[in-house]
Protein backbone atom coordinates (compact mmCIF):
# COMPACT_ATOMS: atom_id res chain seq x y z
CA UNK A 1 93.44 128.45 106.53
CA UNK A 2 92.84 132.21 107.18
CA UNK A 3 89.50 133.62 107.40
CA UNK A 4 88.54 136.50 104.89
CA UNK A 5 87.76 139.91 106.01
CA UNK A 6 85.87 142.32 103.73
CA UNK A 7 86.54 146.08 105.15
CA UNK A 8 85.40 149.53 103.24
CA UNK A 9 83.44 152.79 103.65
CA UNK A 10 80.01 153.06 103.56
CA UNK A 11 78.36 152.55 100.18
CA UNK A 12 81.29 150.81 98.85
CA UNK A 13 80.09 147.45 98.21
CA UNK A 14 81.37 145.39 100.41
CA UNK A 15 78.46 142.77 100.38
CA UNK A 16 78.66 142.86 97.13
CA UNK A 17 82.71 141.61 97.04
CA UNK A 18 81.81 139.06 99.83
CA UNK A 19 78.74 137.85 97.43
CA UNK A 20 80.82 137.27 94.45
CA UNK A 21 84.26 135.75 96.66
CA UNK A 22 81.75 133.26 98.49
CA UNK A 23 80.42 132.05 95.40
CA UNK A 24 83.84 131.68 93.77
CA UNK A 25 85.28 130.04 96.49
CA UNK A 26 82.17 127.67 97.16
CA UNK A 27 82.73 126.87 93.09
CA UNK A 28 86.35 125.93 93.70
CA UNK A 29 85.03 123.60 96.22
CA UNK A 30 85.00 125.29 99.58
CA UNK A 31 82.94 124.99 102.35
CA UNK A 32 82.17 128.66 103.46
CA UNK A 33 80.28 130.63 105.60
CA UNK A 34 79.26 134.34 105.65
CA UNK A 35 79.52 136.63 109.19
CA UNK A 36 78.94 139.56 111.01
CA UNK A 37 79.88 140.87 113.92
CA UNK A 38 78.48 144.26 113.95
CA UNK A 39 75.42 145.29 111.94
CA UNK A 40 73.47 148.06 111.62
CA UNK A 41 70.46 148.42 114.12
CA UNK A 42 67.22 147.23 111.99
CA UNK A 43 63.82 149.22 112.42
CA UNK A 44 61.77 146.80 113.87
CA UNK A 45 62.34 143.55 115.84
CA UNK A 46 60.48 142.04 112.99
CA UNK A 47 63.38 143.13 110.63
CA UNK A 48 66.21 141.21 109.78
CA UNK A 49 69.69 142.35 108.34
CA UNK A 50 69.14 142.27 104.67
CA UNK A 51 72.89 141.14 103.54
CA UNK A 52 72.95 138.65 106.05
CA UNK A 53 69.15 137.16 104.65
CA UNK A 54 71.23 137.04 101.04
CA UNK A 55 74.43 135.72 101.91
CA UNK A 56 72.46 132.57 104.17
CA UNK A 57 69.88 132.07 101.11
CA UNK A 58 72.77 132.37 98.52
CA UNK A 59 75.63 130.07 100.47
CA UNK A 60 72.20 127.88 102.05
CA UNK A 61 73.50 128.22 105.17
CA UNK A 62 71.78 126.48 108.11
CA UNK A 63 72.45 128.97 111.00
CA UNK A 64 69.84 131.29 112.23
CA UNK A 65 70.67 134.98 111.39
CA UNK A 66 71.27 135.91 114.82
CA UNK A 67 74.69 133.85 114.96
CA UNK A 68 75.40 135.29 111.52
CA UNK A 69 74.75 138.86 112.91
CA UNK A 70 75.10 138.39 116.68
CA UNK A 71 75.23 142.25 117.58
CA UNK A 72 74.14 145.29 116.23
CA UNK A 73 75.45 148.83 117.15
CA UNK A 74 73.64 152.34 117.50
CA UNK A 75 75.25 155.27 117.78
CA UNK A 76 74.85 155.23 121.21
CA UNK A 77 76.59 152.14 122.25
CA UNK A 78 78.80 153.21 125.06
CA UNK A 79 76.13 154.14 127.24
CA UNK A 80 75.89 150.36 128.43
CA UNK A 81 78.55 148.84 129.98
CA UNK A 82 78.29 145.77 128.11
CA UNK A 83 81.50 145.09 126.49
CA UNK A 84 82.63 141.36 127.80
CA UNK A 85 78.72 140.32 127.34
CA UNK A 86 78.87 141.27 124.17
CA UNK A 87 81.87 139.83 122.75
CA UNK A 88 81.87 136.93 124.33
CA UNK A 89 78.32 136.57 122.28
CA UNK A 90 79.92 137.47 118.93
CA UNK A 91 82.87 134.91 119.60
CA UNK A 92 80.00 131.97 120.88
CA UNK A 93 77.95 133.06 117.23
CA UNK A 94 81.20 132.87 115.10
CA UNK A 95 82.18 129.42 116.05
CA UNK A 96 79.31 128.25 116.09
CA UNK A 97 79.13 130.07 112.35
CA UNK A 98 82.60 128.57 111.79
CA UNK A 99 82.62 125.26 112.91
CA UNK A 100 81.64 123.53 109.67
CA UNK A 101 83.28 125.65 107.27
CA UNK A 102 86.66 125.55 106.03
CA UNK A 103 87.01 129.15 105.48
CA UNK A 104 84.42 132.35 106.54
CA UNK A 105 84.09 135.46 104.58
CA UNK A 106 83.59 138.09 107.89
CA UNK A 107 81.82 141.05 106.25
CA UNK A 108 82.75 144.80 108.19
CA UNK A 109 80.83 147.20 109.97
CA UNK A 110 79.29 150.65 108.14
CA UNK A 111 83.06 152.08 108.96
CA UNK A 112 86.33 149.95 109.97
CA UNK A 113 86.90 152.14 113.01
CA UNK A 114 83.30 151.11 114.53
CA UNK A 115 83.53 150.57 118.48
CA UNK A 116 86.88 150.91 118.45
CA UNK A 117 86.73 151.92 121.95
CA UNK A 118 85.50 148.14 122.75
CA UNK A 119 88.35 146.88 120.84
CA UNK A 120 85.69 145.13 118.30
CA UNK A 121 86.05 147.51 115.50
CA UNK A 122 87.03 145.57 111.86
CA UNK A 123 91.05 145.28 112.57
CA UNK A 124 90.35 143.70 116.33
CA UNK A 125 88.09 141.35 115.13
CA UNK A 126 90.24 140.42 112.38
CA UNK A 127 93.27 139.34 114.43
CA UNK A 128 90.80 137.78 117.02
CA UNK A 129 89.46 135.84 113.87
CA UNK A 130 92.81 134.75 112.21
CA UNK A 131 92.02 136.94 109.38
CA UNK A 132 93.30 138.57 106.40
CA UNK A 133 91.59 141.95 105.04
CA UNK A 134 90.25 143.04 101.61
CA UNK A 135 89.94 146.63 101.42
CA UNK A 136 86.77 147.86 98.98
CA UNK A 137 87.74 151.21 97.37
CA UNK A 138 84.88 153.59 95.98
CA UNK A 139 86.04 156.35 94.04
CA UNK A 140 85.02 159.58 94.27
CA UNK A 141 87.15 161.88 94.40
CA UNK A 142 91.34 161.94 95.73
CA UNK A 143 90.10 161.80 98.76
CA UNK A 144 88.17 158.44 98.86
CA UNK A 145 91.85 157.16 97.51
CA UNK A 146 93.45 158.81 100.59
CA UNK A 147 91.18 156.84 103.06
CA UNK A 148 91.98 154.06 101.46
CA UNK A 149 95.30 154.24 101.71
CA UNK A 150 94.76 155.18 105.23
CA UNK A 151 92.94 151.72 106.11
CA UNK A 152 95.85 149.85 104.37
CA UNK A 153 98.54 151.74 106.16
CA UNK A 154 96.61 151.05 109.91
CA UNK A 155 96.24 147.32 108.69
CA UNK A 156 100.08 147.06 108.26
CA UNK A 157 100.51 148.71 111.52
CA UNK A 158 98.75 146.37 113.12
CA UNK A 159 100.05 142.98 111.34
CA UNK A 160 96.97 142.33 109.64
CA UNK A 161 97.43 140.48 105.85
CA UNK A 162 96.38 142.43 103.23
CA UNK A 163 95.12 139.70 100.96
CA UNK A 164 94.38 142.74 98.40
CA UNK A 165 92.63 146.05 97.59
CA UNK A 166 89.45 146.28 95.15
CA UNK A 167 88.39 149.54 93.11
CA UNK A 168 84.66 148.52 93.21
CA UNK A 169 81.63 150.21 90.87
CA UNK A 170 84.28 152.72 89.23
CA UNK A 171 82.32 155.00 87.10
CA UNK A 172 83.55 155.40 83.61
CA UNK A 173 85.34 158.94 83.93
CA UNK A 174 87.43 157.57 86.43
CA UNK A 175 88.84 154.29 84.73
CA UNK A 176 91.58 155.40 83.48
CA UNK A 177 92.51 157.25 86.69
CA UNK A 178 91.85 153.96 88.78
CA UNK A 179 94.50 152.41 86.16
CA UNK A 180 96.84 154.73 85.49
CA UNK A 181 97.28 156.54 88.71
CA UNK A 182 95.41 154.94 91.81
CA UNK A 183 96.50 151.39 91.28
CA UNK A 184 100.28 152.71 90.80
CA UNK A 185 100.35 154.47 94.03
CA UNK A 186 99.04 151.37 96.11
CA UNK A 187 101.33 148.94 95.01
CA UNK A 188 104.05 151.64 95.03
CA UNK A 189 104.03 151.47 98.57
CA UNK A 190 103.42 147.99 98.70
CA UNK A 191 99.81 147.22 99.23
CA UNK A 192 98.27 144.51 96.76
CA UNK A 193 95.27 145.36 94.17
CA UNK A 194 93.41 142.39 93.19
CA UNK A 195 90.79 143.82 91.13
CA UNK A 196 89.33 147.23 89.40
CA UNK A 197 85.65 146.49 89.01
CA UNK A 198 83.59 148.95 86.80
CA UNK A 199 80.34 150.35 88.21
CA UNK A 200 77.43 147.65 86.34
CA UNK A 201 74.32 150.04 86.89
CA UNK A 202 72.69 146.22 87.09
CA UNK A 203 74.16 146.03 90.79
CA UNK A 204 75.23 149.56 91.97
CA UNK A 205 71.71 151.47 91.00
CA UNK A 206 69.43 151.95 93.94
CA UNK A 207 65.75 150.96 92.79
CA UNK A 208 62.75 153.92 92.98
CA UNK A 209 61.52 151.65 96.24
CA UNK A 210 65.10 151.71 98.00
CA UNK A 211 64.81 155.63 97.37
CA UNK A 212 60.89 155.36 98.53
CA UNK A 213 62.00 153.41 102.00
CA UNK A 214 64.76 155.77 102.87
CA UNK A 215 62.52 158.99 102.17
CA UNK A 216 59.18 157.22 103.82
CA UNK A 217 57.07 159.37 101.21
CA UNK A 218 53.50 158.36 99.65
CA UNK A 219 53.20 156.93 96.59
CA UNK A 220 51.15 159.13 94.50
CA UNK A 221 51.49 157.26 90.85
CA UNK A 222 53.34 154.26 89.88
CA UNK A 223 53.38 151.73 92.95
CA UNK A 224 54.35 148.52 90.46
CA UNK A 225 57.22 150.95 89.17
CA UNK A 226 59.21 150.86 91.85
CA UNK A 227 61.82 147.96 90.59
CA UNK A 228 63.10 150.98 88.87
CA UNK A 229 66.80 151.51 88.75
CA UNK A 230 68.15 155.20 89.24
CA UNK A 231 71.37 156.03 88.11
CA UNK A 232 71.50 160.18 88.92
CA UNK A 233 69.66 162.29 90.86
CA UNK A 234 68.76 166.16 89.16
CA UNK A 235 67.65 168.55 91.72
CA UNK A 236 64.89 170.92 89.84
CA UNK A 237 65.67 174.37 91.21
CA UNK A 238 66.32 176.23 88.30
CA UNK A 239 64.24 177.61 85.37
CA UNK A 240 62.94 175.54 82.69
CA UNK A 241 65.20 176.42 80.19
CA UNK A 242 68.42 176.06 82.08
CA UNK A 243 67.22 172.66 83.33
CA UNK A 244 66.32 170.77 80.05
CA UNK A 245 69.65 170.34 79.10
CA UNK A 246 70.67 168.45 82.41
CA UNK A 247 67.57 166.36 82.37
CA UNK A 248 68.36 165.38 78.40
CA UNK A 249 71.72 164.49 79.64
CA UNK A 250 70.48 161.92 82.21
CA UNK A 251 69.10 158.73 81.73
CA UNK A 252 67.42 156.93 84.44
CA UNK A 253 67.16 159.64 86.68
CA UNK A 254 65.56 160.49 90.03
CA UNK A 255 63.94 164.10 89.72
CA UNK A 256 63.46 166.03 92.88
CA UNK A 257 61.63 169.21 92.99
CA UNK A 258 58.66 171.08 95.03
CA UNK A 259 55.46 169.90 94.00
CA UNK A 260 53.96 173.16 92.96
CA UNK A 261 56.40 172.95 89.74
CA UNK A 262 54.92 172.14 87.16
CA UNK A 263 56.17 172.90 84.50
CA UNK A 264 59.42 171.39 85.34
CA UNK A 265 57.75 167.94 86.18
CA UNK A 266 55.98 167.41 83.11
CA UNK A 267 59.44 168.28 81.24
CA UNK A 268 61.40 165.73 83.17
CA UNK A 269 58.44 162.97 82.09
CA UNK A 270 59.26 163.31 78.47
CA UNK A 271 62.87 162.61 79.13
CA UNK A 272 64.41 159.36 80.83
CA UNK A 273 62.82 159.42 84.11
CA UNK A 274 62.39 156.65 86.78
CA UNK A 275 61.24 158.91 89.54
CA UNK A 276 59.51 162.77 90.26
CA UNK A 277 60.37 163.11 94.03
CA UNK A 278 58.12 166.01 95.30
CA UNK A 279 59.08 167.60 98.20
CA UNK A 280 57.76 170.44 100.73
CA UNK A 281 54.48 168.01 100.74
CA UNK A 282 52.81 170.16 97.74
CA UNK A 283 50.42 167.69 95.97
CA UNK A 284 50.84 168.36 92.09
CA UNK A 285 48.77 169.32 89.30
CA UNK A 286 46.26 166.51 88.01
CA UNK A 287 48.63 167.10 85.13
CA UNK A 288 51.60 165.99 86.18
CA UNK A 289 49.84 162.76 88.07
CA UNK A 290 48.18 161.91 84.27
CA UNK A 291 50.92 162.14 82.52
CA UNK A 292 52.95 160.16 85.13
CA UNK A 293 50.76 157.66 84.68
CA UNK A 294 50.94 157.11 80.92
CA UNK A 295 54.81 157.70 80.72
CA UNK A 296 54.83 154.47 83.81
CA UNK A 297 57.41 156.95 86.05
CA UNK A 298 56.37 156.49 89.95
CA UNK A 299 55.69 159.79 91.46
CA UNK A 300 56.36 160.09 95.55
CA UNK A 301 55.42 162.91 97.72
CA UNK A 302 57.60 164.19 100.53
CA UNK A 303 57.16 166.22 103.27
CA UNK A 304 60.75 167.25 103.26
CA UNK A 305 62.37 170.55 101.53
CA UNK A 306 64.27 169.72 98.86
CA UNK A 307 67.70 169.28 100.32
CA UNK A 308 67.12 167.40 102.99
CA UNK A 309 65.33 164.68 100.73
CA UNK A 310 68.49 164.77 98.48
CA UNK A 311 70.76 165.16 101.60
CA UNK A 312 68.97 161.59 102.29
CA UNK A 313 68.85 159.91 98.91
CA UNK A 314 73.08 160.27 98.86
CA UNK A 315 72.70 157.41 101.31
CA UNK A 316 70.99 155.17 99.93
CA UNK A 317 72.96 152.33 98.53
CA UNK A 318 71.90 149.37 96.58
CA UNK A 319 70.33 145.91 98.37
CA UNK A 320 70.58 142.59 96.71
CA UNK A 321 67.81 140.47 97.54
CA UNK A 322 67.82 136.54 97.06
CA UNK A 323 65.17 136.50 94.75
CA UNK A 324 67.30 138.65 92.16
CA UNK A 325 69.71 135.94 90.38
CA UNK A 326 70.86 138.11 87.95
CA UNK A 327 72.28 140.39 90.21
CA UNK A 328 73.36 137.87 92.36
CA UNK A 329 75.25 136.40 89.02
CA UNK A 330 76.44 139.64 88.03
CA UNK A 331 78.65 139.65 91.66
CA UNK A 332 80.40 136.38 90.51
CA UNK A 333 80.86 137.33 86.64
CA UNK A 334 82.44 140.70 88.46
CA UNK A 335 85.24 138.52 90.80
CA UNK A 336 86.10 136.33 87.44
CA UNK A 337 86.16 138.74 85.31
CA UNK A 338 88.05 141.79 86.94
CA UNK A 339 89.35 140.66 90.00
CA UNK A 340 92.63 138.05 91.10
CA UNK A 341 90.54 135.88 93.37
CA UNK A 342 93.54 133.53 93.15
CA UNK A 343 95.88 135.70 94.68
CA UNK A 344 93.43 136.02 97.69
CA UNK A 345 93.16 132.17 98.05
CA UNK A 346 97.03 132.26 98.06
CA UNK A 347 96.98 134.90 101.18
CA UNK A 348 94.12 132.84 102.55
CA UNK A 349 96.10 129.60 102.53
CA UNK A 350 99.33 130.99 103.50
């Protein structure tokens, strides 16, 4: 039986798809595991890769997280010469990972083309790890399509199976697109699409404290708020009046805007706010701090300007943890209800 390799751009949910395929597959009675090979440095030695921690507590997986994420990669790798000592640690971790499973769900790296210049970017290690690939899509624009398409045509090129593509978190606007147009053009030219997921703000919304950790700001107001979900970001920069209409429009919102505004502030906290992000390291009115506290909206001060901070909230993507079981439940509803998990078992077995 093949393995199952999970490949996508950042942000696109690719934990997420390997969450909800493990569980299905463990359901259907399969032993499986969860890998991989190349994670993303972690700040301190103390620190362990978050998606791996999930995916051992979730499956209850005996190995120790560093054979589950043997190697992790800074964008600086080349300058050691370490390339056989290296993979020949990733290939010890995955069978020792491997050896009691019947099939492992191998999650990729924060692009497919990572160290490609060791030969262990995604597509390597998928051949080297008797494979097949699902590709996560997330829309944004044509373009996010067009890399898609890219990664399927490489895969093909290189005789990987393409057990199937997945639109993943599609945002409303764009269903109909997804359906109508994307999905067309893929199997047009032969690739498989076994699922169009729609974005469940449950799942794709990064909490006030994901925001907090990526920003490093202090917590002015509101430090048991930060469960928070936020589902836009408004940038205050404009007037007063030209802005209330945007923050009316948006519910759940991050609000980011220098701390000497005011009167902006105290608008966004009588609409649907989870967060007033103040930047340029102004400390606000009393005002704003009082009525932050009675509307419950976290307020963080940041020492960046403005752009920058926003600039570095666009990264931020959402992190199960084990302790959430809805959201963990959500990721299986999500592959039964929108995606062809049997067609990927077929791949898998064929």
């Amino acid at each position: 039986m093949k393995n199952l390799y999970i490949m996508g751009a950042p942000g696109s949910g690719k934990t997420m798809v390997a969450l909800g395929l493990a569980q299905k597959f463990q359901a259907e009675g399969y032993k499986v595991a969860y890998f991989k090979p190349v994670g993303a440095p972690c700040p301190s030695p103390d620190q362990y890769d978050a998606d791996a921690v999930l995916l051992k507590e979730t499956l209850q997986m005996s190995a120790p997280i560093s054979d589950i994420v043997p190697f992790c990669a800074g964008s600086s790798y080349l300058s050691g010469n370490r390339k056989k000592e290296k993979l020949a640690a990733i290939e010890a971790a995955f069978q020792r990972v491997s050896s009691n499973a019947d099939l492992v769900i191998i999650d990729g790296a924060m692009f497919p083309f990572v160290m490609s210049s060791w030969e262990m970017d995604d597509i390597s290690f998928a051949r080297r790890f008797n494979a097949a690939a699902v590709v996560v899509i997330k829309l944004e624009d044509d373009f996010s399509f067009d890399r898609a398409l890219f990664y399927n045509e490489h895969l093909r090129l290189k005789n990987i199976p393409i057990a199937g593509n997945i639109f993943n978190g599609v945002p409303r606007p764009l269903q109909a697109k997804t359906e109508g147009i994307f999905v067309p053009l893929l199997q047009e030219k032969g690739y498989p699409v076994a699922g169009v997921i729609p974005r469940r703000a449950e799942i794709s919304s990064p909490t006030v404290a994901e925001y907090q950790a990526a920003l490093g700001g202090e917590i002015l107001v509101g430090q048991d708020r930060l469960h928070l979900l936020v589902e836009d970001i408004i940038i205050g920069a404009m007037t007063l009046d030209s802005a209330l209409r945007y923050l009316r429009r948006s519910a759940d919102k991050a609000v980011v805007l220098g701390g000497d505004r005011a009167d902006l502030a105290l608008a966004a906290l009588e609409t649907s706010t989870s967060v007033l992000i103040l930047t340029g390291g102004l400390y606000p009115d009393v005002k704003v701090l009082a009525r932050a506290e009675e509307k419950g909206v976290p307020v963080i001060l940041v020492h960046y300007d403005t752009y920058t901070a926003v600039e570095k909230m666009h990264r931020v993507s959402r992190h199960l943890k084990p302790e959430d079981k809805n959201g963990i439940r959500i990721t299986l509803e999500n592959i039964e209800e929108y995606c062809n998990w049997q067609s990927i078992l077929e791949v898998l077995k064929g």
